[in-house]
N, C-alpha and C. Protein backbone atom coordinates (compact mmCIF):
# COMPACT_ATOMS: atom_id res chain seq x y z
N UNK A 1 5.87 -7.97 -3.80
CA UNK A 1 5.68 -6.91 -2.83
C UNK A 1 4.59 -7.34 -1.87
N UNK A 2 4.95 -6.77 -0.56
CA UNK A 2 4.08 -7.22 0.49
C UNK A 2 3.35 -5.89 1.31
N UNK A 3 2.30 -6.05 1.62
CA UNK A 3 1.69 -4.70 2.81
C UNK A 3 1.58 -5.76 4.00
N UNK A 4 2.17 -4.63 4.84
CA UNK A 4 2.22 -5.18 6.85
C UNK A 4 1.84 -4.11 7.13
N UNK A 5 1.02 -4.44 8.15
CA UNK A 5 0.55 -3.20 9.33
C UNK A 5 1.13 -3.39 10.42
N UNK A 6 1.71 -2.31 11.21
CA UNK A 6 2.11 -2.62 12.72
C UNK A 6 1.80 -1.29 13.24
N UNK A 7 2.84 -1.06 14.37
CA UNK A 7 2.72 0.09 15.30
C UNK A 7 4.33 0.02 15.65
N UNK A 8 3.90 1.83 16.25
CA UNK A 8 5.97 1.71 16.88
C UNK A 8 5.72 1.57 18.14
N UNK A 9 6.80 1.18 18.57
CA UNK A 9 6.25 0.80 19.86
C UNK A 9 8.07 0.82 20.75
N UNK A 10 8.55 1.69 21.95
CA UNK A 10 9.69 1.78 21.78
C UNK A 10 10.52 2.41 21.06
N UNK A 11 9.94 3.35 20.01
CA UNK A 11 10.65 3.73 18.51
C UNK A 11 10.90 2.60 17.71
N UNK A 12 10.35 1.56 17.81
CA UNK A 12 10.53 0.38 16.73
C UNK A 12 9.38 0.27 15.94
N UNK A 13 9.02 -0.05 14.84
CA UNK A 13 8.06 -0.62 14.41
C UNK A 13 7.88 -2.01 14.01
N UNK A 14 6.97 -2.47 14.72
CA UNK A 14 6.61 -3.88 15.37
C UNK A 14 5.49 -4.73 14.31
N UNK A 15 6.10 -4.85 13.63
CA UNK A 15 4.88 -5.66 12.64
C UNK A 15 3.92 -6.93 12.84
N UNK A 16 2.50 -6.92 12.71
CA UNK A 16 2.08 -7.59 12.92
C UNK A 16 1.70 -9.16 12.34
N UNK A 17 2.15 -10.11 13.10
CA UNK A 17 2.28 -11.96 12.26
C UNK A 17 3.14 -11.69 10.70
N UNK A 18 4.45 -10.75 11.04
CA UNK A 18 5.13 -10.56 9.72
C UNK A 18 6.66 -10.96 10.45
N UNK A 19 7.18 -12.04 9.49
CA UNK A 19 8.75 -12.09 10.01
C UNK A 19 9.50 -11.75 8.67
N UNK A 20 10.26 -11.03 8.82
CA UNK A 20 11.04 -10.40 7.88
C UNK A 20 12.55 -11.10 8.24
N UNK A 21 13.68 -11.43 7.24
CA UNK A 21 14.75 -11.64 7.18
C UNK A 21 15.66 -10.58 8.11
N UNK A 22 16.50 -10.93 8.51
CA UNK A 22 17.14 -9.89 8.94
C UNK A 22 17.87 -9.47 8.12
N UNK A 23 17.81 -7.58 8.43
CA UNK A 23 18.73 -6.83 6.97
C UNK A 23 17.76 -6.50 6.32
N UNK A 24 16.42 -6.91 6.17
CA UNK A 24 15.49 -6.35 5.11
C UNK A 24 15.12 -5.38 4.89
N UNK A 25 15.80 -4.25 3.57
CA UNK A 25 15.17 -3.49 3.18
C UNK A 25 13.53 -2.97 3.19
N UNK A 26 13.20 -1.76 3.96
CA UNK A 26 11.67 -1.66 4.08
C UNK A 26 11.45 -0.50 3.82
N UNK A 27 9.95 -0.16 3.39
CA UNK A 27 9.76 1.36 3.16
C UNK A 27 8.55 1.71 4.06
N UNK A 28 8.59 2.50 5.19
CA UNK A 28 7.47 3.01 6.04
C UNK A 28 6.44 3.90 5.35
N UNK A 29 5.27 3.92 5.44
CA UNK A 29 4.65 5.05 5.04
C UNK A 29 3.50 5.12 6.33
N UNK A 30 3.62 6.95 6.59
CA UNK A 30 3.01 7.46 7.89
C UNK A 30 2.02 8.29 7.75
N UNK A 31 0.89 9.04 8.33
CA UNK A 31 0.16 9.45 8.20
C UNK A 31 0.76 10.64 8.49
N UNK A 32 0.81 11.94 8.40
CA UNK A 32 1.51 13.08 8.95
C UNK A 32 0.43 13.89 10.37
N UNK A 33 0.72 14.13 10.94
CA UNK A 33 -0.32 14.74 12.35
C UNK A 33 -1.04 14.12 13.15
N UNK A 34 -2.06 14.49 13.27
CA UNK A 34 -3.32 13.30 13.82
C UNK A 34 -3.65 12.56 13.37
N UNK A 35 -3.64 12.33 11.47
CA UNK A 35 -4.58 11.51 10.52
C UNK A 35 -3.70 10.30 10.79
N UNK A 36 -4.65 9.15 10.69
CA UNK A 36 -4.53 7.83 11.13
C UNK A 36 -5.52 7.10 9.48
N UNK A 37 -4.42 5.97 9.80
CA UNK A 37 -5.20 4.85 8.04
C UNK A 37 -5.15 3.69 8.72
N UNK A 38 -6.62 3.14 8.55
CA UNK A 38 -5.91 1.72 8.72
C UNK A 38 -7.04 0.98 7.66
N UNK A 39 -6.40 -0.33 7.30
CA UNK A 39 -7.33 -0.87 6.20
C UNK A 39 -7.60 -2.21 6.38
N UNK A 40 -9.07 -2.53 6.39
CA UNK A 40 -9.52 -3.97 6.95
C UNK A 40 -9.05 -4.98 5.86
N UNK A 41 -9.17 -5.81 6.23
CA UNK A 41 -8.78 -7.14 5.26
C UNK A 41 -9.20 -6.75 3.75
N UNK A 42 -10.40 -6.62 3.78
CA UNK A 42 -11.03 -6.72 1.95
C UNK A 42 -9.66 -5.53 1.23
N UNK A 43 -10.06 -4.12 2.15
CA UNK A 43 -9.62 -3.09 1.04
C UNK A 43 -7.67 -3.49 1.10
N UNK A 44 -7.31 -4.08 1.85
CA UNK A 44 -5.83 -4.97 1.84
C UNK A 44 -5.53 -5.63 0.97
N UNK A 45 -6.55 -6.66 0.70
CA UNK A 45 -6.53 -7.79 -0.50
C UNK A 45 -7.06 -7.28 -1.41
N UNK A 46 -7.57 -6.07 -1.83
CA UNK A 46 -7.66 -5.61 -3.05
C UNK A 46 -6.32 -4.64 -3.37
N UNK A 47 -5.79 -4.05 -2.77
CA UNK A 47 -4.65 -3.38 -2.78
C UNK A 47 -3.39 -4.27 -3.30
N UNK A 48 -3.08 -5.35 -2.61
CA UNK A 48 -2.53 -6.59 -3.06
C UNK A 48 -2.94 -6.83 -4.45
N UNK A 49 -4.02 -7.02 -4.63
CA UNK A 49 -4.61 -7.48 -5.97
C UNK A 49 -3.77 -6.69 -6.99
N UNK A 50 -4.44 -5.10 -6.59
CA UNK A 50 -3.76 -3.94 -7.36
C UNK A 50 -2.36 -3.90 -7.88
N UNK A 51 -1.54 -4.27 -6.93
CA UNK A 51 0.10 -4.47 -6.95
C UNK A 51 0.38 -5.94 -8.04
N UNK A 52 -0.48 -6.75 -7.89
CA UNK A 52 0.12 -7.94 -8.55
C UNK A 52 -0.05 -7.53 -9.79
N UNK A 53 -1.39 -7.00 -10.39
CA UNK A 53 -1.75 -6.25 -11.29
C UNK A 53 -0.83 -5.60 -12.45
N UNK A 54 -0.91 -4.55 -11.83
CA UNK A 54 0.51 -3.62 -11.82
C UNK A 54 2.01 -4.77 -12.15
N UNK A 55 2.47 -5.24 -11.28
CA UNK A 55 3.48 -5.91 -11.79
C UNK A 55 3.60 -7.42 -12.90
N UNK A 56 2.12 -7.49 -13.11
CA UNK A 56 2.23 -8.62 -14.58
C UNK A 56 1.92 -7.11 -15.48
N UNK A 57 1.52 -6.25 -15.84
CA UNK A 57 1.95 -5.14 -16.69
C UNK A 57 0.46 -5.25 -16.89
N UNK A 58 -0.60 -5.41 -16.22
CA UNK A 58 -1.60 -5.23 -16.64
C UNK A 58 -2.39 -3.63 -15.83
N UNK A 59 -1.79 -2.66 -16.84
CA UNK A 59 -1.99 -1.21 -16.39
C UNK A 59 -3.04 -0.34 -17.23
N UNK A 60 -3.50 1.12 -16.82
CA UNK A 60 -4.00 1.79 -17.59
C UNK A 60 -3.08 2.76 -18.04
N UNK A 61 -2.66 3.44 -18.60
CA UNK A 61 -2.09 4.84 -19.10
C UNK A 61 -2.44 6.23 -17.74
N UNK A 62 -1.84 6.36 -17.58
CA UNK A 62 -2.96 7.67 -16.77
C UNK A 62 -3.18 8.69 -17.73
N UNK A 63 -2.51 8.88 -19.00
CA UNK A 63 -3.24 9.73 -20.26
C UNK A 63 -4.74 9.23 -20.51
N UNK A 64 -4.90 7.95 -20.72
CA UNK A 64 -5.89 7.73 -20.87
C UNK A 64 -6.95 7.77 -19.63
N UNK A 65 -6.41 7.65 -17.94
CA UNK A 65 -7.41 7.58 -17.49
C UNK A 65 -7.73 9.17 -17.15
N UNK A 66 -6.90 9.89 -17.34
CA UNK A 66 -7.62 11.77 -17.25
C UNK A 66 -8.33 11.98 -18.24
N UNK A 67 -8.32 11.48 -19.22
CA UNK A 67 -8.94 11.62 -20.39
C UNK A 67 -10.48 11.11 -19.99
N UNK A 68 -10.73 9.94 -19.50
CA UNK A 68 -11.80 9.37 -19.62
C UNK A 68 -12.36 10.20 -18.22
N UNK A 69 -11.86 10.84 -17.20
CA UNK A 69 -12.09 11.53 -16.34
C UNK A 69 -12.50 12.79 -17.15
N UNK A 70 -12.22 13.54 -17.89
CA UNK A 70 -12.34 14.65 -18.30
C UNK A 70 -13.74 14.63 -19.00
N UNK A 71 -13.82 13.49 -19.72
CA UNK A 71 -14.81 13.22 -20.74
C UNK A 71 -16.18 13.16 -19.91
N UNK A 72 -16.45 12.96 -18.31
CA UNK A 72 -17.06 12.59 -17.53
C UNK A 72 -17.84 14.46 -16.87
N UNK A 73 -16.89 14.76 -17.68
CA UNK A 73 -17.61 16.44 -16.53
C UNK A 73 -18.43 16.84 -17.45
């Protein structure tokens, strides 16, 4: 799995130094209203990190992490 940032531009969305296959399945995610995200390099490559993470199966439970949240109040 990959994160791209772009803009629409035209009604297209124009990704930035990303070439995608043609036909490629993609999933947009938008800010709803005014709110705007954007994320500098570090918090990107930790997000990445997160995902690779996640897909070698190296996860927490979220039972366990409410738990350890709960234990905290």
């Amino acid at each position: 799995m990959r994160v791209a940032s772009g803009r629409i531009i035209d009604g297209r969305v124009e990704l930035e130094d990303v070439h995608l296959p043609e036909g490629a399945s993609v999933t947009v995610l938008m800010p709803e209203g005014e709110q705007t995200f954007e994320a500098d390099a570090e918090t990107e490559r930790m997000l990445l990190e997160s995902i690779a993470q996640c897909e070698r199966g190296r996860t927490v439970p979220i039972a366990k992490v409410l738990n350890d949240l709960r234990s905290r109040e």
